[in-house]
Protein backbone atom coordinates (compact mmCIF):
# COMPACT_ATOMS: atom_id res chain seq x y z
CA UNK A 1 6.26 15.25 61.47
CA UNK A 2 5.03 17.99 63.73
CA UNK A 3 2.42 20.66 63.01
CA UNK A 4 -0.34 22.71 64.73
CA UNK A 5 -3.83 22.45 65.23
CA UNK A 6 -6.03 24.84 67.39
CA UNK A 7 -3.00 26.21 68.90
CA UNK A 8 -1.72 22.86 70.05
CA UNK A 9 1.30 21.06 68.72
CA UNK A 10 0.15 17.94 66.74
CA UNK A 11 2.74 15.02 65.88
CA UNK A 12 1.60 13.16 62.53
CA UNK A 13 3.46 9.55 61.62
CA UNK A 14 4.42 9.46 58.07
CA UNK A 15 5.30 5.82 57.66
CA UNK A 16 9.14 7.20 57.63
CA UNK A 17 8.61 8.80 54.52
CA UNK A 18 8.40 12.13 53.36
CA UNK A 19 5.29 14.48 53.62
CA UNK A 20 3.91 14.59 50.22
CA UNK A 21 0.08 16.06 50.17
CA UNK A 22 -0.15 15.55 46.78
CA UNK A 23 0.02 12.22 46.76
CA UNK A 24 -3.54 10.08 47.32
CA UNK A 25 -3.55 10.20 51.16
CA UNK A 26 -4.29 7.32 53.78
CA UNK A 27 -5.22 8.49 57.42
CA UNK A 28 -5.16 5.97 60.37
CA UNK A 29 -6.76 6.90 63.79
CA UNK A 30 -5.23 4.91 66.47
CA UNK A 31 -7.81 3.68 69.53
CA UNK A 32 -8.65 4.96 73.73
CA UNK A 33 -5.23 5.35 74.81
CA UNK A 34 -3.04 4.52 72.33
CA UNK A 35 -1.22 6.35 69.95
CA UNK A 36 0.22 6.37 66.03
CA UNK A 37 2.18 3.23 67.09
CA UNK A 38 -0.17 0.99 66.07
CA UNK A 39 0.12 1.21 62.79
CA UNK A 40 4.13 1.58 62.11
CA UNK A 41 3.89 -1.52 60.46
CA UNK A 42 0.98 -0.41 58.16
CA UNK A 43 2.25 3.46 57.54
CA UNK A 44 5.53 2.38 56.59
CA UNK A 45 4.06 -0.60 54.16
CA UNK A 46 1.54 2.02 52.10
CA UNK A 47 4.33 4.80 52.74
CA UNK A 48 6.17 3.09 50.24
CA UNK A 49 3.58 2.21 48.25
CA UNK A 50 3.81 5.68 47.15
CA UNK A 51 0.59 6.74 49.22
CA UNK A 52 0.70 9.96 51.38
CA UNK A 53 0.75 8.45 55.51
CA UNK A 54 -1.54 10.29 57.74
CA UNK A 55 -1.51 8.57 60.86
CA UNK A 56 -1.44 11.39 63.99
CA UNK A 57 -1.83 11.24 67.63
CA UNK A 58 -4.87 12.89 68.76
CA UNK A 59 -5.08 15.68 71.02
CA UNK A 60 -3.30 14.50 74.02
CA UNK A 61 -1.81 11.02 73.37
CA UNK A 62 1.51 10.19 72.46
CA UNK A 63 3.55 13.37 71.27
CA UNK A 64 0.71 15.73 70.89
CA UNK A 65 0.12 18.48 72.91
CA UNK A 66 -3.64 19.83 74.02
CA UNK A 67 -5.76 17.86 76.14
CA UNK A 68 -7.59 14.97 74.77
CA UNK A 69 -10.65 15.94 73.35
CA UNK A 70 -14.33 14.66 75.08
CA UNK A 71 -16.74 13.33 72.01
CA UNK A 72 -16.20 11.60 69.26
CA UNK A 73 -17.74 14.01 67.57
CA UNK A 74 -14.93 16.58 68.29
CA UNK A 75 -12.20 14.24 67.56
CA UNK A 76 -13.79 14.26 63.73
CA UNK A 77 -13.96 17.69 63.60
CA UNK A 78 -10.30 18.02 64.96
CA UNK A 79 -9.16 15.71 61.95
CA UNK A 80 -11.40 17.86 59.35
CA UNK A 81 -9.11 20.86 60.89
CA UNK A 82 -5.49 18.90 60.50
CA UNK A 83 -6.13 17.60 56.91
CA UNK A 84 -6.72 21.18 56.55
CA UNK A 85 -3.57 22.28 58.05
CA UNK A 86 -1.88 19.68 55.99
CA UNK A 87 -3.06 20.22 52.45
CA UNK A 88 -5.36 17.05 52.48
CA UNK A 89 -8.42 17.39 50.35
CA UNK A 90 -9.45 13.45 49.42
CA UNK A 91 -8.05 10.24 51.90
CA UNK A 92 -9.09 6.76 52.58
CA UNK A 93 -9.84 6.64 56.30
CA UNK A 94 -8.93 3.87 58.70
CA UNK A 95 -9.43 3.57 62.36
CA UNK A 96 -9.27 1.20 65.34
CA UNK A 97 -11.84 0.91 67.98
CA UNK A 98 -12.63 4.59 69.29
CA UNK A 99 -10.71 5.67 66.31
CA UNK A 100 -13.08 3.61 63.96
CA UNK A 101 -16.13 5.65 65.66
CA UNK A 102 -14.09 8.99 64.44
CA UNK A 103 -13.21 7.71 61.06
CA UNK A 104 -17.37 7.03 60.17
CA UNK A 105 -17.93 10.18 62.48
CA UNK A 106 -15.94 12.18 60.06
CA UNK A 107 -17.20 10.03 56.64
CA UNK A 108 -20.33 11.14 57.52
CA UNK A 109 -19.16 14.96 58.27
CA UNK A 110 -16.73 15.13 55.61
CA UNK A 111 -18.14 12.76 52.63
CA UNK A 112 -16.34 15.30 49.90
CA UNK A 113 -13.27 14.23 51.61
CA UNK A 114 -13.75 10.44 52.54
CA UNK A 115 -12.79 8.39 49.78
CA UNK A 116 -12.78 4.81 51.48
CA UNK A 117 -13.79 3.27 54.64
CA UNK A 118 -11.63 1.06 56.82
CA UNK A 119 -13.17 0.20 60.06
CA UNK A 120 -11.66 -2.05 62.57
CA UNK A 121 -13.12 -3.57 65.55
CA UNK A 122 -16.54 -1.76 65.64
CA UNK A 123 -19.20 -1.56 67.65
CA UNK A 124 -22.16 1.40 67.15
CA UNK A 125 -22.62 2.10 69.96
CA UNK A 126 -20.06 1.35 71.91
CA UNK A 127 -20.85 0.76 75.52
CA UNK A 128 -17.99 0.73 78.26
CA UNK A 129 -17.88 -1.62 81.62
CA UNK A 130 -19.06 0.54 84.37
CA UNK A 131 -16.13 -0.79 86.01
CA UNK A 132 -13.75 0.25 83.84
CA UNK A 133 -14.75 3.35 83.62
CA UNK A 134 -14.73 4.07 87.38
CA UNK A 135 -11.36 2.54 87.56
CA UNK A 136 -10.08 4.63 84.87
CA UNK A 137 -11.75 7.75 86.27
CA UNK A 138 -8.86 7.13 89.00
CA UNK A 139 -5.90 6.19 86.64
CA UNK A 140 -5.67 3.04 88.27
CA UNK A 141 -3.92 0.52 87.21
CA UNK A 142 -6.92 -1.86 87.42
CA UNK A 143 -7.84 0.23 84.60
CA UNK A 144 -5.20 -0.73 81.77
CA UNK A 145 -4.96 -4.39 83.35
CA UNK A 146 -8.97 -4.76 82.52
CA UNK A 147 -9.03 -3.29 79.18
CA UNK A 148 -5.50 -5.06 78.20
CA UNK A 149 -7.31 -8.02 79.18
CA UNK A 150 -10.43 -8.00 77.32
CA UNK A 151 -8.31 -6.92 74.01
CA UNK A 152 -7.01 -9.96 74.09
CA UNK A 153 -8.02 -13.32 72.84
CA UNK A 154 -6.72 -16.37 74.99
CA UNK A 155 -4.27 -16.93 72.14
CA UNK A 156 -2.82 -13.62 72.35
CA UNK A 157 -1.96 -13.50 76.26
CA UNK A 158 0.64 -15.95 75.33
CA UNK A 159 4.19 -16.05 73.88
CA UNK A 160 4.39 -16.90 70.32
CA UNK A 161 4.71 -13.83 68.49
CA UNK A 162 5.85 -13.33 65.14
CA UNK A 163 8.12 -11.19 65.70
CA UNK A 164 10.55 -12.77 68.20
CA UNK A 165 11.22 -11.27 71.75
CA UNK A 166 7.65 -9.78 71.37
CA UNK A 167 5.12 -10.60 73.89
CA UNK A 168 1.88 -8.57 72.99
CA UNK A 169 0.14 -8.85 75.54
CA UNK A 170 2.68 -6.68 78.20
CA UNK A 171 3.35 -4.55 74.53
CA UNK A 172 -0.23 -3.60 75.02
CA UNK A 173 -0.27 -3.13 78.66
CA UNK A 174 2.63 -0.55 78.64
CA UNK A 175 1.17 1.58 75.91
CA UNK A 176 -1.46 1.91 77.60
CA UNK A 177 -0.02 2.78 80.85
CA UNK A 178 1.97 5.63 79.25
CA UNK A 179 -1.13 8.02 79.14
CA UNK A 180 -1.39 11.12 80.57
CA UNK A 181 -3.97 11.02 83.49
CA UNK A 182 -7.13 11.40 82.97
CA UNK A 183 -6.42 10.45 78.80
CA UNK A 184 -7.90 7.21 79.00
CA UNK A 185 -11.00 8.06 80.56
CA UNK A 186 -11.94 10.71 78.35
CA UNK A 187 -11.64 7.92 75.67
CA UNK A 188 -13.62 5.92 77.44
CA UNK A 189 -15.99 8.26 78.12
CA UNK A 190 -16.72 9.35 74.53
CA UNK A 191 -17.01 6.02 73.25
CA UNK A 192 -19.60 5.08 76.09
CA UNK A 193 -21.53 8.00 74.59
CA UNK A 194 -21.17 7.75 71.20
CA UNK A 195 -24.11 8.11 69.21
CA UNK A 196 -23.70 6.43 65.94
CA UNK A 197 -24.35 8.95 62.42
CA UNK A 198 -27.22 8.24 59.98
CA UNK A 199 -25.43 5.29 57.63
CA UNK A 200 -27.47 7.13 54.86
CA UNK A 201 -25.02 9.96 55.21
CA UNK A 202 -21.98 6.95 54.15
CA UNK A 203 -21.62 7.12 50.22
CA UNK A 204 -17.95 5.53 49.98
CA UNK A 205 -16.94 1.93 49.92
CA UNK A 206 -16.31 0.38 53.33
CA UNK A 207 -14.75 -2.45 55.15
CA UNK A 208 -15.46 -3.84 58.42
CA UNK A 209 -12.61 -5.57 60.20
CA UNK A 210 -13.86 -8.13 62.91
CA UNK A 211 -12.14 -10.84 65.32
CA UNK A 212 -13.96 -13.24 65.74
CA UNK A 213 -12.92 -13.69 69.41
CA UNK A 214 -12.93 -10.09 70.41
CA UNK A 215 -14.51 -9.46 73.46
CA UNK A 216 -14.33 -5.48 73.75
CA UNK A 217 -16.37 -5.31 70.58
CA UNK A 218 -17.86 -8.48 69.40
CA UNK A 219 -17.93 -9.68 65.74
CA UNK A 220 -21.75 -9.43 65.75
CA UNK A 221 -21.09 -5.84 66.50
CA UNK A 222 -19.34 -5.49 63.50
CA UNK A 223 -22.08 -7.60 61.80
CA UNK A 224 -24.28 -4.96 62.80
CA UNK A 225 -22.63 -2.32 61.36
CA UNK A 226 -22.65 -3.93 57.99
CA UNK A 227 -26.54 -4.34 58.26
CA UNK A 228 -27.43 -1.01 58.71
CA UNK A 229 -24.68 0.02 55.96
CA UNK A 230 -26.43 -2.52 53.59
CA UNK A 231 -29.79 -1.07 53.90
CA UNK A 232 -29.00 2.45 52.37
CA UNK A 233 -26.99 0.08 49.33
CA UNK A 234 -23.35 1.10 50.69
CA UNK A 235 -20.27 -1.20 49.47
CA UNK A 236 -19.35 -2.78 52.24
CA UNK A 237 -17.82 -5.72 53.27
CA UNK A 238 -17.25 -7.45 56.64
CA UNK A 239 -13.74 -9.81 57.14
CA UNK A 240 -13.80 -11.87 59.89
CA UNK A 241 -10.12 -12.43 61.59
CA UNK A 242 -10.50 -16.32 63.13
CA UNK A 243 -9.51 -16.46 66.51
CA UNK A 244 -8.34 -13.21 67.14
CA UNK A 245 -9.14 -10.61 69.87
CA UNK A 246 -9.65 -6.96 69.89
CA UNK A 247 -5.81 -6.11 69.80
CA UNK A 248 -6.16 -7.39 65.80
CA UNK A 249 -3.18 -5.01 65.12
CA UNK A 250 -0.74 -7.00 67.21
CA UNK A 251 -2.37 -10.38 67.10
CA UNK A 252 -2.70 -10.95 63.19
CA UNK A 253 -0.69 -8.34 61.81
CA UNK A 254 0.02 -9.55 58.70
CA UNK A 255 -3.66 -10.66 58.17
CA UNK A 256 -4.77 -7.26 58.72
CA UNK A 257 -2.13 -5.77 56.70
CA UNK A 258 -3.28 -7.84 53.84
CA UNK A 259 -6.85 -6.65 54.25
CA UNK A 260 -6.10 -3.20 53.80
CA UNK A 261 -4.05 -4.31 50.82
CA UNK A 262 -7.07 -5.60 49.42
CA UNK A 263 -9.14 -2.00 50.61
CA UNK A 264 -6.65 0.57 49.90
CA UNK A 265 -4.47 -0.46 47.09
């Protein structure tokens, strides 16, 4: 589905189904240069579950237009703006990496809104490799091959995928590498500086996704998270994934499916 947000077209997965605001709403933010792909396999699951899909490409990735957007601060705001433009008053909010940063970013902005909290593979803050960032500053391919890399757990730079012919980690690799220049960095960039929200301002249940092998944002990271959520007497509760990396999406898919099962349904 295609739309328009701040004068810039905006394309929205709907888990193949059709549009339907008036149904209770799920949004899924995808991660630094990636895009709504990450979660077919989730979007078309609660799709037809009979839950409204909101899972766009932000500003710049994948098949939206406008360039991507520099905080994570503004990429909230930018979502506030398309549930707007889409009819969306209440959702349960789910995000990946840099898009878990803009799902408590806009919890915390938007807590009339934010129903449920979904975060996967969190870190507050969220510090980047100076290298990386230099190397992405560049679009080089040094870039994608580092953060590809470190998304992975040893187990998932093998074969052995569930779903045959798939090797993840080149699946990863190539998403990546289809970003517009200068996309990634910006990502990068705003997570580096990302300056995590008051967890007072968090009044809605929330779940904390961990590997326990991720190396881009370590489970204690996401321990972390849960602390400070615990203090101000937040629902939460942390899952660890055994063995698995960063890339949780492609590495245990059906694992994390299940969790969100358990948090959405």
């Amino acid at each position: 589905m295609r739309t328009t947000v701040a004068g810039s077209e905006v394309f929205v997965g709907t888990g193949s189904r059709e549009f339907d605001s008036a149904l209770p709403s799920v949004v899924f933010i995808h991660g630094a240069g990636m895009d709504h792909t990450i979660w077919v396999m989730a979007a078309r699951h609660f799709g037809r579950k009979g839950l409204c899909v909101v899972a766009p490409d932000l500003p710049g990735h994948g098949r939206s237009g406008g360039r991507p957007l520099t905080s994570v601060g503004a990429m909230a705001d930018w979502l506030a703006e398309l549930l707007v433009v889409l009819g969306v008053s209440e959702a349960k909010v789910v995000g990946h990496s840099m898009g878990a940063l803009v799902a408590y970013t806009f919890c915390s902005r938007q807590p009339e809104v934010c129903r449920q909290l979904v975060l996967l593979g969190i870190s507050t803050p969220m510090p980047v490799a100076a290298a990386l960032l230099a190397a992405a500053q560049d679009d080089h391919p040094a870039a994608f091959a580092m953060a590809n890399n470190w998304s992975h757990s040893q187990r998932g730079k093998f074969g052995g995928n569930e779903t045959p012919g798939m090797w993840m980690f080149t699946a990863g690799q190539r998403l990546m590498e289809r970003t517009r220049p200068g996309v990634f960095h910006a990502d990068l960039a705003a997570c580096n500086t990302f300056d995590a929200p008051d967890a007072q301002t968090i009044g809605c249940p929330v779940m904390v996704i961990a590997g326990s092998a991720d190396q881009m944002t370590p489970a204690a990271r996401g321990r972390g998270v849960v602390a400070d959520l615990e203090q101000v007497h937040c629902h939460v509760e942390l899952m660890e994934l055994p063995g698995s990396g960063h890339a949780m999406l492609s590495e245990c898919p059906n694992a994390v499916l299940d969790l969100l099962i358990r948090a959405l349904i």
